[in-house]
N, C-alpha and C. Protein backbone atom coordinates (compact mmCIF):
# COMPACT_ATOMS: atom_id res chain seq x y z
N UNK A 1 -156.13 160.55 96.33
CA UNK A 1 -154.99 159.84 95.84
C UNK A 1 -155.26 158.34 95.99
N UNK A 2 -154.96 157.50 95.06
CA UNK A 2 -155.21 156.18 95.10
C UNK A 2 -153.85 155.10 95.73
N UNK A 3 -153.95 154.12 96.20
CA UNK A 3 -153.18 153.25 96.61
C UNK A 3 -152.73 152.29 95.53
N UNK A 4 -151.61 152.15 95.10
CA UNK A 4 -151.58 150.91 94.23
C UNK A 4 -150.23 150.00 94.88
N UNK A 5 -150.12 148.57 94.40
CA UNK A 5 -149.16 147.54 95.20
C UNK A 5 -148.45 147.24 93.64
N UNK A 6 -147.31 147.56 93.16
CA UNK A 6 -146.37 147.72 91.89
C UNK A 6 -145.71 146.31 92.10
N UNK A 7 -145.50 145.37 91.47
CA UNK A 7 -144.76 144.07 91.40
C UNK A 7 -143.53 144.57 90.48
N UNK A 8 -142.33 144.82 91.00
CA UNK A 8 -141.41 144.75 89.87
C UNK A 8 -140.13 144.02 90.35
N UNK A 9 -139.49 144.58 89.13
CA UNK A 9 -138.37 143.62 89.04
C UNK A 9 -136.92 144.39 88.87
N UNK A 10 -136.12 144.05 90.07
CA UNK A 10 -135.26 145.70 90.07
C UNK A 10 -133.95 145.42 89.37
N UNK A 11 -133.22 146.01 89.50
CA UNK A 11 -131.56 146.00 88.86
C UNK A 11 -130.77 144.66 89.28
N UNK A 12 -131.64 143.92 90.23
CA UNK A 12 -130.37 142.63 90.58
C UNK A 12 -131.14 141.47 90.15
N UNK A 13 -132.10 141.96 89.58
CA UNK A 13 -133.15 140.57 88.84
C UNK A 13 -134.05 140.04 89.44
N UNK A 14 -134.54 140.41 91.15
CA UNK A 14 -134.86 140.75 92.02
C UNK A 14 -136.18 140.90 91.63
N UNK A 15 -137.63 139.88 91.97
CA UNK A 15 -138.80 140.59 92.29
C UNK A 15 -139.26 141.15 93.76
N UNK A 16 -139.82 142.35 93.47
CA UNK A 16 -140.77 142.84 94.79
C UNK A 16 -141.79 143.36 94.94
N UNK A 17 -142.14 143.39 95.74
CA UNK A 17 -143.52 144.55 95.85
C UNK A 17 -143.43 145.71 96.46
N UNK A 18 -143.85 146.77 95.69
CA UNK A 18 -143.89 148.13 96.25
C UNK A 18 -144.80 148.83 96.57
N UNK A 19 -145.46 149.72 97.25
CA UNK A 19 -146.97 150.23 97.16
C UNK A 19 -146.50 151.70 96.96
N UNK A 20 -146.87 152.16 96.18
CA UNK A 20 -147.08 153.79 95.89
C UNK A 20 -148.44 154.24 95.74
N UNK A 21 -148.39 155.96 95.46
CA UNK A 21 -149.61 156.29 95.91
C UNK A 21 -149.82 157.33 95.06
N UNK A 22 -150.69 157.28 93.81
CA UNK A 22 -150.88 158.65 92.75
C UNK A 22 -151.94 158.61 92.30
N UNK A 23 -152.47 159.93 91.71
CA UNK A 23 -153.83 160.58 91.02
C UNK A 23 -154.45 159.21 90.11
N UNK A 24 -153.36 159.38 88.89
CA UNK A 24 -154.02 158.24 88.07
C UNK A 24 -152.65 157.48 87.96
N UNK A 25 -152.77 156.01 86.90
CA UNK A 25 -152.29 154.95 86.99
C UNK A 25 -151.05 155.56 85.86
N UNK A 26 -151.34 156.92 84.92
CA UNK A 26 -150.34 157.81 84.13
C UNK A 26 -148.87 158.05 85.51
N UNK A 27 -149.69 159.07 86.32
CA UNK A 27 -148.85 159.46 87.29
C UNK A 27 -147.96 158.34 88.26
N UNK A 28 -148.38 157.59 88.56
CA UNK A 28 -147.94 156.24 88.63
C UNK A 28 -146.96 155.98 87.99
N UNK A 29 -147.27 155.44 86.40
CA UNK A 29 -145.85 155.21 85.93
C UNK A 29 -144.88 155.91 85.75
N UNK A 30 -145.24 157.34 85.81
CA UNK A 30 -144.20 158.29 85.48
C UNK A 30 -143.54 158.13 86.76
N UNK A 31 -143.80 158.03 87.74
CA UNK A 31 -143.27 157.75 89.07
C UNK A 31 -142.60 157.17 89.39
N UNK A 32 -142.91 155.51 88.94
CA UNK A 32 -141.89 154.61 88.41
C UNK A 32 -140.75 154.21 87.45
N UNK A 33 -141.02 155.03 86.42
CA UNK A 33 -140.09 155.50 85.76
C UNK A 33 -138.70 156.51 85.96
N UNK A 34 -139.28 157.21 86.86
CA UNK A 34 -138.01 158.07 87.86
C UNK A 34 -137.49 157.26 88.79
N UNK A 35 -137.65 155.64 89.07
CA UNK A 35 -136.79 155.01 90.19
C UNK A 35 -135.98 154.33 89.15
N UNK A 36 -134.53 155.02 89.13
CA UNK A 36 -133.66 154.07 88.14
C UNK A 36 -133.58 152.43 88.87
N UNK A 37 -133.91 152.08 89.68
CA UNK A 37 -133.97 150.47 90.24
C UNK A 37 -134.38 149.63 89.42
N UNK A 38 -135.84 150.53 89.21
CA UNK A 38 -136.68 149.25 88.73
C UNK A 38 -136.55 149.16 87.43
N UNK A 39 -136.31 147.73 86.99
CA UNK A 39 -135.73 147.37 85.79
C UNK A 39 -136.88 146.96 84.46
N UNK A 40 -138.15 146.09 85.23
CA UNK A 40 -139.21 146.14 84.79
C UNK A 40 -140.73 146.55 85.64
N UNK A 41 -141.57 146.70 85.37
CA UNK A 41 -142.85 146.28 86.12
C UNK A 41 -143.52 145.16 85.60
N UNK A 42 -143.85 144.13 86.40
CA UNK A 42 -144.71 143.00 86.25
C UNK A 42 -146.00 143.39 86.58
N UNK A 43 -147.09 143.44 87.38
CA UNK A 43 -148.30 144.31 87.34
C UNK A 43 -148.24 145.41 88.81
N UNK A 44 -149.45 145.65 87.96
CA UNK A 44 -150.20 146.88 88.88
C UNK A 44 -150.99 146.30 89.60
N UNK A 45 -151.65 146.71 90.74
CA UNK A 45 -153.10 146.63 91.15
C UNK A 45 -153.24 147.85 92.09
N UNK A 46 -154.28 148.35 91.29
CA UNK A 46 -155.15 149.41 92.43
C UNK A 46 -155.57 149.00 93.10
N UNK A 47 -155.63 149.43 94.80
CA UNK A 47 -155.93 148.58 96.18
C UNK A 47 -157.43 148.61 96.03
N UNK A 48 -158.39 149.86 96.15
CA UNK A 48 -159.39 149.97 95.86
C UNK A 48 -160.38 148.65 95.62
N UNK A 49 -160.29 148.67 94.26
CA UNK A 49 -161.11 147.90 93.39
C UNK A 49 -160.25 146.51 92.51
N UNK A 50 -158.98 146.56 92.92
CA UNK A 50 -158.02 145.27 92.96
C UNK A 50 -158.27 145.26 91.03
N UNK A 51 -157.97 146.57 90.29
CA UNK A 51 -157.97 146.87 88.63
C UNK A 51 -156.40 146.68 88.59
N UNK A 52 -156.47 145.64 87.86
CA UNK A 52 -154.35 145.31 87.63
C UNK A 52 -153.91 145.68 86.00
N UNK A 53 -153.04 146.34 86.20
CA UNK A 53 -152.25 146.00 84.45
C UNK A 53 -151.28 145.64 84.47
N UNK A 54 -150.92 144.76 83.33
CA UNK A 54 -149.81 143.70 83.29
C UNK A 54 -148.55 144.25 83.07
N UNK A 55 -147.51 143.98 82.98
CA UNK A 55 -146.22 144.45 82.24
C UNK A 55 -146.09 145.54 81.42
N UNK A 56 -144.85 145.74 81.95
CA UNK A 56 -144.02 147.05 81.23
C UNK A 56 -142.13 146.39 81.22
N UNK A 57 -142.40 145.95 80.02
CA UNK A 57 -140.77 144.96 80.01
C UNK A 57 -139.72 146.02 79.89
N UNK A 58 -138.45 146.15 80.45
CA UNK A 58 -137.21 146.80 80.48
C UNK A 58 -136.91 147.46 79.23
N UNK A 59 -137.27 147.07 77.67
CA UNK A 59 -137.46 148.34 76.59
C UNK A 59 -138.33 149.03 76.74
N UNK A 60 -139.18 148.87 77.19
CA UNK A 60 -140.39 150.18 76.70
C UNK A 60 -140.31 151.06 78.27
N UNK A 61 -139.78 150.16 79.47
CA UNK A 61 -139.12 151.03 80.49
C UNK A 61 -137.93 152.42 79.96
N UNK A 62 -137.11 152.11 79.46
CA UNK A 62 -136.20 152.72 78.99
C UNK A 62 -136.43 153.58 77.91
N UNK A 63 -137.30 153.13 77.04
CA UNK A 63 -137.76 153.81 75.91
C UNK A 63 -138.62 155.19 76.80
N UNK A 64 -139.26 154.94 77.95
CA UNK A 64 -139.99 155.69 78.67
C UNK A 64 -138.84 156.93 79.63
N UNK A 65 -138.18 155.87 80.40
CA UNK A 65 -137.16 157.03 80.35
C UNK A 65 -135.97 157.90 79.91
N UNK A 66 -135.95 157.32 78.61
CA UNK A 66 -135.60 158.36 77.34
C UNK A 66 -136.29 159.91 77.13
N UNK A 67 -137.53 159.28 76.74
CA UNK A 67 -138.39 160.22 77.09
C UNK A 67 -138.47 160.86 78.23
N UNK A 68 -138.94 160.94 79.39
CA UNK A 68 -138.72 161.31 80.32
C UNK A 68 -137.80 162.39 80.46
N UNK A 69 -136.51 161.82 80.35
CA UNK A 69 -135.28 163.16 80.28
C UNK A 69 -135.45 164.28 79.63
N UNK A 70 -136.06 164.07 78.37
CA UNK A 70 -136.32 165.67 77.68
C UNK A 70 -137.16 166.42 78.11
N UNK A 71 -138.09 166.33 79.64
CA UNK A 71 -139.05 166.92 80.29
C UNK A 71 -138.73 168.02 80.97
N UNK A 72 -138.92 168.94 80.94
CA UNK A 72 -138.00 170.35 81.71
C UNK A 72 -139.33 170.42 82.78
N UNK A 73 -140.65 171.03 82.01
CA UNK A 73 -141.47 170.85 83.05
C UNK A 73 -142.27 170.34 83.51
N UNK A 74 -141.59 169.99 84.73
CA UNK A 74 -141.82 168.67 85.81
C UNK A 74 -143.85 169.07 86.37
N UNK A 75 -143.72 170.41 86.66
CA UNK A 75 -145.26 170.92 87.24
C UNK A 75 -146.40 170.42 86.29
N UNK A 76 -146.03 170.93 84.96
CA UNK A 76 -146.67 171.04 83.99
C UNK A 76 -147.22 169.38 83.40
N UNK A 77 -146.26 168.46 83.63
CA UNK A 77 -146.08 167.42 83.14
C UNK A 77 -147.31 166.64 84.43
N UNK A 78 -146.84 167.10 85.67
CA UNK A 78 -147.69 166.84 86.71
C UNK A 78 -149.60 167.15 86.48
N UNK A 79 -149.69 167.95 86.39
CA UNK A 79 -150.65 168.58 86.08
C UNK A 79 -151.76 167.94 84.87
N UNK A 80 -150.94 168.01 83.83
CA UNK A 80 -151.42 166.96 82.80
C UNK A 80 -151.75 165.57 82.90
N UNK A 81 -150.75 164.58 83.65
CA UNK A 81 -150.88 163.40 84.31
C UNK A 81 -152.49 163.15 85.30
N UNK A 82 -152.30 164.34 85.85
CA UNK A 82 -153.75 164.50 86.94
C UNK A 82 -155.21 164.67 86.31
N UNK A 83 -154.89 165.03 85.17
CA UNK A 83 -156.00 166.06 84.27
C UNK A 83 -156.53 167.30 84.80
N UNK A 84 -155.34 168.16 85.60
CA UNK A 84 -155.55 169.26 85.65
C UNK A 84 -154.47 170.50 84.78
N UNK A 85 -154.48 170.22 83.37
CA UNK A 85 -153.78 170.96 82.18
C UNK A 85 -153.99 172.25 82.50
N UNK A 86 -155.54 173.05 83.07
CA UNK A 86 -155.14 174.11 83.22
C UNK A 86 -154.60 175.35 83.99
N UNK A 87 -154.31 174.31 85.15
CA UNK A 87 -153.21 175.11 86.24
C UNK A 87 -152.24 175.23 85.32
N UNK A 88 -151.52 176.55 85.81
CA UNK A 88 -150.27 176.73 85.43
C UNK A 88 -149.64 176.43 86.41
N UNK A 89 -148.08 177.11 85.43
CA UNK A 89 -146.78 176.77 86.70
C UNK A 89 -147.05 176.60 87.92
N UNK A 90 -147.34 178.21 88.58
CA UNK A 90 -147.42 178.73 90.31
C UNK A 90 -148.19 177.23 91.03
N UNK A 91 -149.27 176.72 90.30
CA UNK A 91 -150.32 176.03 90.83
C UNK A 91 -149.94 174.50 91.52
């Protein structure tokens, strides 16, 4: 699992830093996308090798968790994120 330090920007207009911890930088945002707080992300950086990506502005946040909501499965969705598609459910 990788370390990354998330710069965002939450519901009170508020920047901070957060560190979370996922497979790939996919799983990551989906991650971030389930904290209704955060309003935008300003960058990424993987601790590792200090690899940053820039912004994710408050539409394409939202546009993301639009999406998001129509996801029933959560395992499956997991799985894919990881690049392990061919576990099933149980796994």
């Amino acid at each position: 699992m990788e370390e990354y330090v998330i710069t965002i920007t939450d519901s009170d207009n508020e920047t901070s830093n957060i560190k979370s911890y996922a497979e790939t930088i996919e799983e990551l945002v989906d991650n971030i996308v389930c904290m209704e707080a955060v309003k935008s992300i300003v960058s990424v950086m993987r601790v590792k090798d200090k690899q940053t990506w820039n912004l994710i502005d408050s539409e394409s946040l939202n546009l993301l968790r639009e999406y998001r909501q129509g996801i029933t499965d959560n395992i499956g969705l997991r799985n894919h994120l990881i690049g392990r598609e061919e576990l099933n459910e149980e796994s």
